[in-house]
C-alpha atoms as a PDB file:
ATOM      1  CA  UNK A   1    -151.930 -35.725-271.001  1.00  0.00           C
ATOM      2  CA  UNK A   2    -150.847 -36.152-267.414  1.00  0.00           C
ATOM      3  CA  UNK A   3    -147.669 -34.033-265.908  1.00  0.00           C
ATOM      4  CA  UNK A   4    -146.576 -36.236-263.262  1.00  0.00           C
ATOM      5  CA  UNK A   5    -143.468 -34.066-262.850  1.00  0.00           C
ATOM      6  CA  UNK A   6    -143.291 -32.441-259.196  1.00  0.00           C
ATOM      7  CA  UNK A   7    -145.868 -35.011-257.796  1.00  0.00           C
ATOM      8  CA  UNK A   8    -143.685 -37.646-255.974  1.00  0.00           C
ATOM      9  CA  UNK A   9    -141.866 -34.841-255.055  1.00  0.00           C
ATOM     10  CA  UNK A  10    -144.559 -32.725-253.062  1.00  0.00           C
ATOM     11  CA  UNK A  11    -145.671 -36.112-251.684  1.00  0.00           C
ATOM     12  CA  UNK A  12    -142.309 -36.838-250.549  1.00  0.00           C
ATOM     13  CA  UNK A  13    -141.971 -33.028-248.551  1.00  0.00           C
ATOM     14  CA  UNK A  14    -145.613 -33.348-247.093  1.00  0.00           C
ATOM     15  CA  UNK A  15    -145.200 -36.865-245.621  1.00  0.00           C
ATOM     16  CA  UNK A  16    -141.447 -35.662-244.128  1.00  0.00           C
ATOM     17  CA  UNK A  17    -142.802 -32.158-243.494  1.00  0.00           C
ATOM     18  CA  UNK A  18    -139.230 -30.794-244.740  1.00  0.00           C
ATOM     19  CA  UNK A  19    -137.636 -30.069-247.420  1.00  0.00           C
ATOM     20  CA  UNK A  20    -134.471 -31.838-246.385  1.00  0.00           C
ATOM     21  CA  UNK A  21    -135.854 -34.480-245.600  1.00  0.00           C
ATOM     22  CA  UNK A  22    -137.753 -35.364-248.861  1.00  0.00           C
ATOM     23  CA  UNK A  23    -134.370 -34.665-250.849  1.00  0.00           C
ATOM     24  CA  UNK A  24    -133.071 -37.881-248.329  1.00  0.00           C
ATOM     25  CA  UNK A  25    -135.666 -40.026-249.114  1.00  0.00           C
ATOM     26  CA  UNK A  26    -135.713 -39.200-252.936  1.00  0.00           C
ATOM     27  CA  UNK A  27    -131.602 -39.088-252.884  1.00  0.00           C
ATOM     28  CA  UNK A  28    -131.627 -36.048-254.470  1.00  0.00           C
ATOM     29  CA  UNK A  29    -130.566 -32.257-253.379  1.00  0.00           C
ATOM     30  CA  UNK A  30    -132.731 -30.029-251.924  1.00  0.00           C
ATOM     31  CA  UNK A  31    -132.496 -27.661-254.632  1.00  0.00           C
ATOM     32  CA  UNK A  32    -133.927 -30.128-256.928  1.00  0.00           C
ATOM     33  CA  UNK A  33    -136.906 -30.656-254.726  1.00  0.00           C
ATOM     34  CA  UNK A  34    -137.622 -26.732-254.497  1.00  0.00           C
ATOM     35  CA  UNK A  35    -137.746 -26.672-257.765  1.00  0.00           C
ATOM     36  CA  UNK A  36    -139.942 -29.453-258.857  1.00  0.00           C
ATOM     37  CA  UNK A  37    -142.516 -28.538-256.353  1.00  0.00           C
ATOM     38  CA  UNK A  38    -142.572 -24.847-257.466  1.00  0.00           C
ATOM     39  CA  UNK A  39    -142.976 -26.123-261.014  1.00  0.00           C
ATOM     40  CA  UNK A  40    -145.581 -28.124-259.786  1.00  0.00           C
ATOM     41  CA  UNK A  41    -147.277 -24.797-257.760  1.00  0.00           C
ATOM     42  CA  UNK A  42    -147.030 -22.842-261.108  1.00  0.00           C
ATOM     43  CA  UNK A  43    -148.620 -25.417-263.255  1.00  0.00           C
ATOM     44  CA  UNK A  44    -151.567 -26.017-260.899  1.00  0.00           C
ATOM     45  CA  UNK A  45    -151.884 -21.913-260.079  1.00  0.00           C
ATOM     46  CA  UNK A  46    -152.242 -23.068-256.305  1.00  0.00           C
ATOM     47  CA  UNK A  47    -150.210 -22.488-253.089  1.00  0.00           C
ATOM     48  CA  UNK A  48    -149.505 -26.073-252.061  1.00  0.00           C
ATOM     49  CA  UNK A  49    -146.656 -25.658-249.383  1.00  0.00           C
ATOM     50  CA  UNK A  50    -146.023 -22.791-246.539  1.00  0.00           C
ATOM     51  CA  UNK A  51    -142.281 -22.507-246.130  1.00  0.00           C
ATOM     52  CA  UNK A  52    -140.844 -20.821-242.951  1.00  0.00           C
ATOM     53  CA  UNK A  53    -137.297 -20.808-241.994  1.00  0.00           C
ATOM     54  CA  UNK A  54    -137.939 -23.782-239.433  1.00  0.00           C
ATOM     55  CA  UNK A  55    -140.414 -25.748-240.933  1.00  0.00           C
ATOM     56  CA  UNK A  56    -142.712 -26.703-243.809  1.00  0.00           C
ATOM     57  CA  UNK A  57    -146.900 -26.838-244.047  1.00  0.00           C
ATOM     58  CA  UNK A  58    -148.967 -28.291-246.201  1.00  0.00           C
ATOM     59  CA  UNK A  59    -152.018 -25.721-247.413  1.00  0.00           C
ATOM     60  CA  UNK A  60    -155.663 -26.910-247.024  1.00  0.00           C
ATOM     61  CA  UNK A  61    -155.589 -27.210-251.285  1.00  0.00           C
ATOM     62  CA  UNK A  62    -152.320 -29.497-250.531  1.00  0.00           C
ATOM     63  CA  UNK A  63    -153.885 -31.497-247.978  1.00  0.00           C
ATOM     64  CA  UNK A  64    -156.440 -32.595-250.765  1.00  0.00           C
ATOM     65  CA  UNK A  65    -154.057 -32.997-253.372  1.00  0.00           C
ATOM     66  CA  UNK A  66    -151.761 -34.724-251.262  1.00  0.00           C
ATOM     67  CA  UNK A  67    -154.428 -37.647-250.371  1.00  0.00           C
ATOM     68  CA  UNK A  68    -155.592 -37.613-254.094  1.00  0.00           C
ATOM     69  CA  UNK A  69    -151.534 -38.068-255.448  1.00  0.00           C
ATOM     70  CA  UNK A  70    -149.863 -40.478-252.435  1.00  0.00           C
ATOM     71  CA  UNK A  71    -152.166 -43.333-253.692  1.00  0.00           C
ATOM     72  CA  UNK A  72    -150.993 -42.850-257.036  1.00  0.00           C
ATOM     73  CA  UNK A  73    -147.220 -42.495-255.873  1.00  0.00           C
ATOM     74  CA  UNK A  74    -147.338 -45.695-254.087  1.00  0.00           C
ATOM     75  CA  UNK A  75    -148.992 -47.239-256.838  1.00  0.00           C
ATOM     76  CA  UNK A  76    -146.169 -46.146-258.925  1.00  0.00           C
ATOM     77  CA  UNK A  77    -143.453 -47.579-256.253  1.00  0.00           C
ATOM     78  CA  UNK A  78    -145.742 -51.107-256.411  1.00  0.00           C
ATOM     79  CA  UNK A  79    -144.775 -51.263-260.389  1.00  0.00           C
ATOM     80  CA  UNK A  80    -141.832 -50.284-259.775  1.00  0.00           C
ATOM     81  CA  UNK A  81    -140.997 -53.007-257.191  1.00  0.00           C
ATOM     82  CA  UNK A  82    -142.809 -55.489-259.694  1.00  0.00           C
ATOM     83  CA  UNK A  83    -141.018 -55.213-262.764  1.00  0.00           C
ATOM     84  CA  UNK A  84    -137.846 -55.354-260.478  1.00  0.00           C
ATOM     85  CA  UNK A  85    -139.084 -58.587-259.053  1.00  0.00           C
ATOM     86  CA  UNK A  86    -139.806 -60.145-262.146  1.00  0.00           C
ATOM     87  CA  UNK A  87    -136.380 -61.537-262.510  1.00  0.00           C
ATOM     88  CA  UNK A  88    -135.319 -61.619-258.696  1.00  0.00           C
ATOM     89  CA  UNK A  89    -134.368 -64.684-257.364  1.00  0.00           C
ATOM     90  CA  UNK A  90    -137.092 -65.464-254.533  1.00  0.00           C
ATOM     91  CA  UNK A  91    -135.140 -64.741-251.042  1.00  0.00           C
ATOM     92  CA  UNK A  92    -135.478 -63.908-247.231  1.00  0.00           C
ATOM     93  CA  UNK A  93    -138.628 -65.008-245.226  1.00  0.00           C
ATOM     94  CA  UNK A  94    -141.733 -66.708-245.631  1.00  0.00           C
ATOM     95  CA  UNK A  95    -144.198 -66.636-242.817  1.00  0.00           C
ATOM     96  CA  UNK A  96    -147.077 -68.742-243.855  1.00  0.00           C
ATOM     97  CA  UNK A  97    -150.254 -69.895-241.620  1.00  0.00           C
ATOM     98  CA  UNK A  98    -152.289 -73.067-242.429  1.00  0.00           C
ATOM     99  CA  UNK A  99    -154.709 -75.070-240.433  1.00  0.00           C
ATOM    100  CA  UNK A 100    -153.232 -78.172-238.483  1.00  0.00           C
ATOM    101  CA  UNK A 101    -153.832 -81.313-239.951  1.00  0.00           C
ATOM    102  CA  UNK A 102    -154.368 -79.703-243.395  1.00  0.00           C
ATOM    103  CA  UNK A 103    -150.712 -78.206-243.191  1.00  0.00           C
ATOM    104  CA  UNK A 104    -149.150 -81.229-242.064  1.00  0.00           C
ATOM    105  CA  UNK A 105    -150.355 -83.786-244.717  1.00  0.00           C
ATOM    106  CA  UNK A 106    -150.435 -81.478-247.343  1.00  0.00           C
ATOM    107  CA  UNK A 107    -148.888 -77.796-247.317  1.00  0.00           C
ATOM    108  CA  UNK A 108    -145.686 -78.721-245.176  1.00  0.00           C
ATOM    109  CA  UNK A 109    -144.567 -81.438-247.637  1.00  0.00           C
ATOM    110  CA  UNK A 110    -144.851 -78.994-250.786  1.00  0.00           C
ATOM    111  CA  UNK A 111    -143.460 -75.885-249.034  1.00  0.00           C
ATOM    112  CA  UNK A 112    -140.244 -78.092-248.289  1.00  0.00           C
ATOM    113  CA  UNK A 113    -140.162 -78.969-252.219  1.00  0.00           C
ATOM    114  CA  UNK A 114    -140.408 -75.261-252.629  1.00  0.00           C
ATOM    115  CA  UNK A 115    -137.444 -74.705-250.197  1.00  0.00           C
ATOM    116  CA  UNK A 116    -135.747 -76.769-252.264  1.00  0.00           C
ATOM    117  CA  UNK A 117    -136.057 -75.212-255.660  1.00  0.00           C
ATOM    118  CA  UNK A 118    -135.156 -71.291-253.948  1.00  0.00           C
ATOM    119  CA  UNK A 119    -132.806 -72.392-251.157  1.00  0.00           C
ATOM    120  CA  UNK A 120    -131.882 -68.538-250.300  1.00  0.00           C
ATOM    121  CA  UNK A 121    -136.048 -68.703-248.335  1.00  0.00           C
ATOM    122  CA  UNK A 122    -136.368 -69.035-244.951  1.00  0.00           C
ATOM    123  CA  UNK A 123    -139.535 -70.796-243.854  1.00  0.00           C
ATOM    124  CA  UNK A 124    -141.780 -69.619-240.741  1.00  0.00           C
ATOM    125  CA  UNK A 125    -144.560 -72.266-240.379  1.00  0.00           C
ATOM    126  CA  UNK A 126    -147.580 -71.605-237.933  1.00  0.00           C
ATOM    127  CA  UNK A 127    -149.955 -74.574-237.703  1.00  0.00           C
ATOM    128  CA  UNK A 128    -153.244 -73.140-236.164  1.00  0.00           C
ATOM    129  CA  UNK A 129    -157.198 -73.847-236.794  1.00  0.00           C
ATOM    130  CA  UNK A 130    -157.335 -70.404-234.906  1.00  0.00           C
ATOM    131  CA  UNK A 131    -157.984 -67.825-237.818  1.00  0.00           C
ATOM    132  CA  UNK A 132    -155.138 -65.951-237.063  1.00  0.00           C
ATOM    133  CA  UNK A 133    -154.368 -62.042-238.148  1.00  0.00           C
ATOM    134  CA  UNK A 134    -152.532 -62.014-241.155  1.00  0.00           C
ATOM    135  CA  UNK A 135    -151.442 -57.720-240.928  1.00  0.00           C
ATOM    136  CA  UNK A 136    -151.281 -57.941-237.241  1.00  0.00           C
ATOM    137  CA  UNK A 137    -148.968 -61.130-236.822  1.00  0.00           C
ATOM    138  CA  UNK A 138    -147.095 -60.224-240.227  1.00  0.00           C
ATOM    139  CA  UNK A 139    -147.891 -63.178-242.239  1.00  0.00           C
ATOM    140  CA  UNK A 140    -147.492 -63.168-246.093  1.00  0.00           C
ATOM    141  CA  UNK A 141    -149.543 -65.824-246.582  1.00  0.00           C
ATOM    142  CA  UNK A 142    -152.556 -67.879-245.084  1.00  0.00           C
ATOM    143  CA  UNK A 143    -154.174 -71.382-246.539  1.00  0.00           C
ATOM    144  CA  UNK A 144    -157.553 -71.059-245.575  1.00  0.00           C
ATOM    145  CA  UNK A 145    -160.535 -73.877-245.653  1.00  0.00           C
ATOM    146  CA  UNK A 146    -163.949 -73.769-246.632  1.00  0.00           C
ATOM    147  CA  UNK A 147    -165.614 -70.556-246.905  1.00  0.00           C
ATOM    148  CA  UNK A 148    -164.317 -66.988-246.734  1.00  0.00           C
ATOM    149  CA  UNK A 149    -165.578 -64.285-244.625  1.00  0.00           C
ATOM    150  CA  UNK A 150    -162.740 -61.528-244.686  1.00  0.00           C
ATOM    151  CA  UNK A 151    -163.776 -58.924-246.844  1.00  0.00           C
ATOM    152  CA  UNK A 152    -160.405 -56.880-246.621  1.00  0.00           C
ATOM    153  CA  UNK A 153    -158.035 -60.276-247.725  1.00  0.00           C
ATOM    154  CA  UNK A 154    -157.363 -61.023-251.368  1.00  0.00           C
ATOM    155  CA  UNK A 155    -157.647 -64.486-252.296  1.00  0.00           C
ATOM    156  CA  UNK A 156    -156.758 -67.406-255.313  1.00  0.00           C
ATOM    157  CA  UNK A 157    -158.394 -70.558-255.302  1.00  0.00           C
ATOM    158  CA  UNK A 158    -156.081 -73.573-254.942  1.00  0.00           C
ATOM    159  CA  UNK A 159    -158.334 -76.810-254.682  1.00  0.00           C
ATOM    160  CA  UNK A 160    -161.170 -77.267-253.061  1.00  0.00           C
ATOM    161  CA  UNK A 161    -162.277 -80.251-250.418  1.00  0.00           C
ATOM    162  CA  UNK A 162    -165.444 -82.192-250.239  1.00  0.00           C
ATOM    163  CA  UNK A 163    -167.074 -82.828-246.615  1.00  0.00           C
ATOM    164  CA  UNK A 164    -168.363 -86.384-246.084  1.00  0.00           C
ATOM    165  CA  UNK A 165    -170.259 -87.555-243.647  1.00  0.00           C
ATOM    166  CA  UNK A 166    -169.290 -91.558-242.661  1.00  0.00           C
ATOM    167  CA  UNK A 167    -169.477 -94.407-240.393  1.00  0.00           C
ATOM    168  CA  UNK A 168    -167.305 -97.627-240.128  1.00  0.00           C
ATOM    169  CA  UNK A 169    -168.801-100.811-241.692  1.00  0.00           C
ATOM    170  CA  UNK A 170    -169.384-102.232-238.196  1.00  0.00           C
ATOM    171  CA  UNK A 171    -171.385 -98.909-236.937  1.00  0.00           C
ATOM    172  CA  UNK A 172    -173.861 -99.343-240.031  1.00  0.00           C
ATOM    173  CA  UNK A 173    -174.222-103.569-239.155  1.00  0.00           C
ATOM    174  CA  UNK A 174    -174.727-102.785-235.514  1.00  0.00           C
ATOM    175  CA  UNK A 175    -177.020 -99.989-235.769  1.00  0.00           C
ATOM    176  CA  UNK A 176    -177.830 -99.796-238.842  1.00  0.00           C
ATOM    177  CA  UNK A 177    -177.575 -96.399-241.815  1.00  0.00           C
ATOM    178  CA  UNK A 178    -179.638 -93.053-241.717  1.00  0.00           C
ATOM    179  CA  UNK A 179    -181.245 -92.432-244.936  1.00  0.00           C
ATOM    180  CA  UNK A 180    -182.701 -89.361-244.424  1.00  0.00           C
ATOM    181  CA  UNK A 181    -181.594 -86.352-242.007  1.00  0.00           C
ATOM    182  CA  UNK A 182    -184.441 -86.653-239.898  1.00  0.00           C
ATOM    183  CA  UNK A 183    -182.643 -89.889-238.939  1.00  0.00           C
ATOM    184  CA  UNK A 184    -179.753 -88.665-237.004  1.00  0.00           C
ATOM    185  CA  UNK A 185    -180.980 -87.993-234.029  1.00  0.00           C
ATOM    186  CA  UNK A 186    -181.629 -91.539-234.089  1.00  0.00           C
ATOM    187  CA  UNK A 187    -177.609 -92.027-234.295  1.00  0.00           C
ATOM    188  CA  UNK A 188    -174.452 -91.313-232.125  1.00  0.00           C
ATOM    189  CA  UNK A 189    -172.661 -88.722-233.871  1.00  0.00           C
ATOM    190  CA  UNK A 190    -169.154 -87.640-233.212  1.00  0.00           C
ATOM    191  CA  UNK A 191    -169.339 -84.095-232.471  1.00  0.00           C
ATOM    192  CA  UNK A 192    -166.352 -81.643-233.225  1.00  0.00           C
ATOM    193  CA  UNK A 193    -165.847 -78.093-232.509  1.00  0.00           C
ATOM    194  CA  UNK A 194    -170.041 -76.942-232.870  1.00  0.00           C
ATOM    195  CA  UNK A 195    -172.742 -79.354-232.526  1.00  0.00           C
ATOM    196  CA  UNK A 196    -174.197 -78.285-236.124  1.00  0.00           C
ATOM    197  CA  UNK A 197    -174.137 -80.218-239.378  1.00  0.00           C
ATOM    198  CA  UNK A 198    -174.418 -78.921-242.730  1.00  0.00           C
ATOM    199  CA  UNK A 199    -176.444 -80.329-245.693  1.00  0.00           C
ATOM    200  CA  UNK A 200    -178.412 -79.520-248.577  1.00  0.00           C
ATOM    201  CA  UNK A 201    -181.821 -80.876-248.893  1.00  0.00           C
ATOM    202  CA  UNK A 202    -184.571 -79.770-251.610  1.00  0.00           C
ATOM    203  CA  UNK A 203    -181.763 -77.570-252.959  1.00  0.00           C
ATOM    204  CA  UNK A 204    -181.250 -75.826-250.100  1.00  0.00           C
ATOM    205  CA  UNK A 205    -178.736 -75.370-247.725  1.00  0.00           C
ATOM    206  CA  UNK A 206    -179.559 -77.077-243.929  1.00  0.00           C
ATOM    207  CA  UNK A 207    -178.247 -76.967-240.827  1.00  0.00           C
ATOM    208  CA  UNK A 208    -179.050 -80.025-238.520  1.00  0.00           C
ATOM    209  CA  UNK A 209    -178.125 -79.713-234.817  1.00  0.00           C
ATOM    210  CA  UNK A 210    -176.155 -83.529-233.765  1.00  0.00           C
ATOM    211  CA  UNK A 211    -175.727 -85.271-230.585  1.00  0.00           C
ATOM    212  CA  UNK A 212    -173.422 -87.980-229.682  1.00  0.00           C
ATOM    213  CA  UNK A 213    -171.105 -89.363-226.597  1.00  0.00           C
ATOM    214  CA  UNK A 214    -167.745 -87.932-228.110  1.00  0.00           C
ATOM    215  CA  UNK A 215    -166.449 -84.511-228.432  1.00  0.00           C
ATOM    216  CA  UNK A 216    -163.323 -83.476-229.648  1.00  0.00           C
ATOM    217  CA  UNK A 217    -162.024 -80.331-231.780  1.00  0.00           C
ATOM    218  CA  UNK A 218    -159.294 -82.622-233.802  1.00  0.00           C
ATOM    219  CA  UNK A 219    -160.135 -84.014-236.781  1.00  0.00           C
ATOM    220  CA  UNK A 220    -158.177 -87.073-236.754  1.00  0.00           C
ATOM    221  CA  UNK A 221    -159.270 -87.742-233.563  1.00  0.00           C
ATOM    222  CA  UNK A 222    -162.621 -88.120-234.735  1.00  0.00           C
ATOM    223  CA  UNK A 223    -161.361 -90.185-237.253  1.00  0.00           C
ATOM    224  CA  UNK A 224    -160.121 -92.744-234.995  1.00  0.00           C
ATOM    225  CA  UNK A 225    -163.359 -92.848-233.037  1.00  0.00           C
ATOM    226  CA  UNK A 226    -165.006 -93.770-236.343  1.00  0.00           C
ATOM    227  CA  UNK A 227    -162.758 -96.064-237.411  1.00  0.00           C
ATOM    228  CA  UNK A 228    -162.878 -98.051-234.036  1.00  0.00           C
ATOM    229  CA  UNK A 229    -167.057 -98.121-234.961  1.00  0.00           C
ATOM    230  CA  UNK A 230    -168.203 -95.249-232.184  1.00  0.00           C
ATOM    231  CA  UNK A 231    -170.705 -93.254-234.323  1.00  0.00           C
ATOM    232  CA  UNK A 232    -170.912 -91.328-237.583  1.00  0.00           C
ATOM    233  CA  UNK A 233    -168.578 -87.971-238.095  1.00  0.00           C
ATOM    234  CA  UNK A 234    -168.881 -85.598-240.614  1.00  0.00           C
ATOM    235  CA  UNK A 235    -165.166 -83.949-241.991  1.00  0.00           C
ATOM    236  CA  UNK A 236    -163.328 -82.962-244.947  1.00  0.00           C
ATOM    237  CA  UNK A 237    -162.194 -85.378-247.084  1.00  0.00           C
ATOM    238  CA  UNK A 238    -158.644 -85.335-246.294  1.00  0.00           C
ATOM    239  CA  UNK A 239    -159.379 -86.682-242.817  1.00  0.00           C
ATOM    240  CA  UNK A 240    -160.899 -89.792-244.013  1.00  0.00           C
ATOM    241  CA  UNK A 241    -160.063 -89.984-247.638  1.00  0.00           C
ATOM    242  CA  UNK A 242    -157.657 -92.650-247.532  1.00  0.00           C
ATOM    243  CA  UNK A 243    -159.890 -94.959-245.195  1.00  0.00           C
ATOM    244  CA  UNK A 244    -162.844 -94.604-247.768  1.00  0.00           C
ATOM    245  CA  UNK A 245    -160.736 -96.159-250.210  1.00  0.00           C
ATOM    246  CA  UNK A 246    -159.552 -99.369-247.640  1.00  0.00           C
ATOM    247  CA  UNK A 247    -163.251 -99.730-246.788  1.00  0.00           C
ATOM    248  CA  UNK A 248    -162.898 -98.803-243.406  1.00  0.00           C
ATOM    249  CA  UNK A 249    -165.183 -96.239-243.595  1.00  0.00           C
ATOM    250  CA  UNK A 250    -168.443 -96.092-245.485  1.00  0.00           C
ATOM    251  CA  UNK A 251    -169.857 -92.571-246.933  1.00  0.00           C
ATOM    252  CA  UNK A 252    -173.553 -92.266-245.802  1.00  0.00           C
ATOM    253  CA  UNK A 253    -176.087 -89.834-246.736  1.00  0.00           C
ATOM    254  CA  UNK A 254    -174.518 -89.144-250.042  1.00  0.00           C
ATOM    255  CA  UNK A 255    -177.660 -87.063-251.674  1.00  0.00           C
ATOM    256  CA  UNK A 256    -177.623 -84.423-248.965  1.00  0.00           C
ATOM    257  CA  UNK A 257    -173.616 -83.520-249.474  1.00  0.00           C
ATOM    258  CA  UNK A 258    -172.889 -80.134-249.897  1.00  0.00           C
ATOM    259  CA  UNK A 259    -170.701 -78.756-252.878  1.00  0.00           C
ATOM    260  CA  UNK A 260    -167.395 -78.844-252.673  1.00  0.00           C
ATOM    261  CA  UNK A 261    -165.391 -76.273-250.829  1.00  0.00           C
ATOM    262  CA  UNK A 262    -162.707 -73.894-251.646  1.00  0.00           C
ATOM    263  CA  UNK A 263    -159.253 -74.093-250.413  1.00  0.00           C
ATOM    264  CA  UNK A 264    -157.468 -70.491-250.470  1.00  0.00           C
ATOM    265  CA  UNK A 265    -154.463 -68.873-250.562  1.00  0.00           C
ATOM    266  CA  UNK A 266    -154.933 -65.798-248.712  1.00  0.00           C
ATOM    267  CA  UNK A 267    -153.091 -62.525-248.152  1.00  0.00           C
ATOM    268  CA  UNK A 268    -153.819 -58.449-247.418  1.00  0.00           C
ATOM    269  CA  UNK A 269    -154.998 -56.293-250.119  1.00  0.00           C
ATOM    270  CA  UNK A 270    -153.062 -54.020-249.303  1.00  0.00           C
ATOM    271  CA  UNK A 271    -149.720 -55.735-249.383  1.00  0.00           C
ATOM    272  CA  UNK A 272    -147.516 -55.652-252.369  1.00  0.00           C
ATOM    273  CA  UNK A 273    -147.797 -59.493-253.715  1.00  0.00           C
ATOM    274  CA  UNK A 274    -143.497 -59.827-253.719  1.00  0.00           C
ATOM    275  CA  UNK A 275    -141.959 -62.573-256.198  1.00  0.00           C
ATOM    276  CA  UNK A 276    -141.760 -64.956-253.504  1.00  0.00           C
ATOM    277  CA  UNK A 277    -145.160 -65.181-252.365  1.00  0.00           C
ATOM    278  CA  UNK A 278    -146.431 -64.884-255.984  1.00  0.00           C
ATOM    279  CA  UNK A 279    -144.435 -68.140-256.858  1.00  0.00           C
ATOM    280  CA  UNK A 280    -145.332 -70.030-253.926  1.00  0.00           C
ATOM    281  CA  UNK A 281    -149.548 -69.321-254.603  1.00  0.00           C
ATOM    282  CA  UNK A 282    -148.746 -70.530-258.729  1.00  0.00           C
ATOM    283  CA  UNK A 283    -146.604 -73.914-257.064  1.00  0.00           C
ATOM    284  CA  UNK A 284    -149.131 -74.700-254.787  1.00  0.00           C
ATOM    285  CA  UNK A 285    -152.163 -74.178-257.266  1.00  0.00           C
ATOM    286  CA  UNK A 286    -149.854 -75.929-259.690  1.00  0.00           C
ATOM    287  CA  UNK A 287    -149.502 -79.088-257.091  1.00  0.00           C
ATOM    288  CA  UNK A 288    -153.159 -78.660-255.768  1.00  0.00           C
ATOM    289  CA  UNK A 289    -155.130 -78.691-258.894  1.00  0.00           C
ATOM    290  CA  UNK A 290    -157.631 -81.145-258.967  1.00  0.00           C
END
């Protein structure tokens, strides 16, 4: 069975390098911490401190059992906090990151119902297609498109998003609708942030390099230049969703679509999940869901 006792408080005099000041942090007496630690030196058989009159060491054995037991002490603090939080009321700030057009038609609307139901939250909204740094920047939360490539970020699926590629119904009369892929270059295509398309054919994933007499790194932009019958674009579906179902835009080259997407709610690893941010990733997956 493990003896815990005299752990958190060796890893609270090695990190302050004092005595004193690990009976602060603990709010406890010095005394106490002596005496846990020396309990903790007898049951191991090992010298884990060096005490002077002016200041405290850690041994080379401590060293190693210090990196071995501070994981497992902040562990212990992270349950801590979340059976605390279980019951708090969700309060304080929310910094939260989304991409721009995304975040405007859809996040912004549903984080203002969530203001709503917790009106003690205070609501820091960055709308950038720049990936920006979550740790760095101090963001609880990111909504990320499409696919992942951040090894070190935890993330919960929240929908997903289907890219289309389309043309207005005047486009296709005029000059008439690509079957095949080899057909594009054939086309004008509305060209975004890279010149480079994405399909599958024979099962397999292709990339097809596009040329056309727009370029423009907004989505809705695009849109508009489709709409008004200047070429084909390819984009998510929430850019030209709603004009698919008035007719004003026509899907094309339906058997080379790629699979749908995720949409993410992403956040550090290493960052306790707090109340707040847990309920906000279950409302939005809640209001999300497909």
């Amino acid at each position: 069975m493990i003896d815990w006792e005299g752990v958190t408080e060796f890893v609270a005099v090695a990190e302050a390098q004092s005595f004193t000041g690990a009976a602060r942090a603990l709010d406890t007496s010095v005394a106490q911490i002596s005496r846990k630690v020396a309990a903790l030196e007898d049951r191991l058989s090992i010298k884990l401190l060096i005490r002077t009159t002016r200041k405290v060491s850690v041994t080379e054995a401590g060293q190693t059992y210090y990196q071995h037991c501070r994981h497992l002490v902040e562990g212990l603090k992270q349950a801590d906090r979340a059976i605390t939080e279980l019951n708090a009321t969700p309060q304080g700030r929310l910094k939260i990151t989304s991409s721009v057009t995304y975040g405007e038609q859809l996040i912004a609307p549903l984080l203002s119902d969530f203001m709503l139901m917790y009106p003690q939250l205070e609501l820091e909204l960055v709308l950038s297609n720049q990936t920006l740094d979550l740790v760095e920047q101090d963001f609880d939360l990111a909504i990320r498109l499409g696919r992942l490539t951040d090894s070190t970020m935890m993330a919960k699926r929240l929908s997903s998003r289907q890219v289309r590629v389309c043309a207005s119904p005047s486009y296709i009369e005029k000059h008439g609708e690509p079957h095949t892929l080899s057909e594009l270059s054939q086309h004008n295509c509305l060209v975004g942030s890279l010149p480079i398309w994405r399909f599958i054919e024979n099962k397999k994933e292709k990339s097809v390099r596009v040329k056309g007499s727009v370029h423009c790194n907004s989505g809705a932009a695009l849109t508009n230049a489709a709409l008004k019958g200047l070429g084909i674009v390819q984009l998510p579906d929430f850019y030209v969703q709603e004009s698919m179902d008035k007719g004003e835009l026509v899907e094309i080259l339906v058997p080379y679509r790629e699979p749908k997407e995720g949409i993410w709610a992403v956040y550090p690893n290493n960052r306790h999940l707090s109340t707040k941010v847990r309920l906000l990733v279950e409302f939005l997956a809640q209001e999300l869901a497909e």
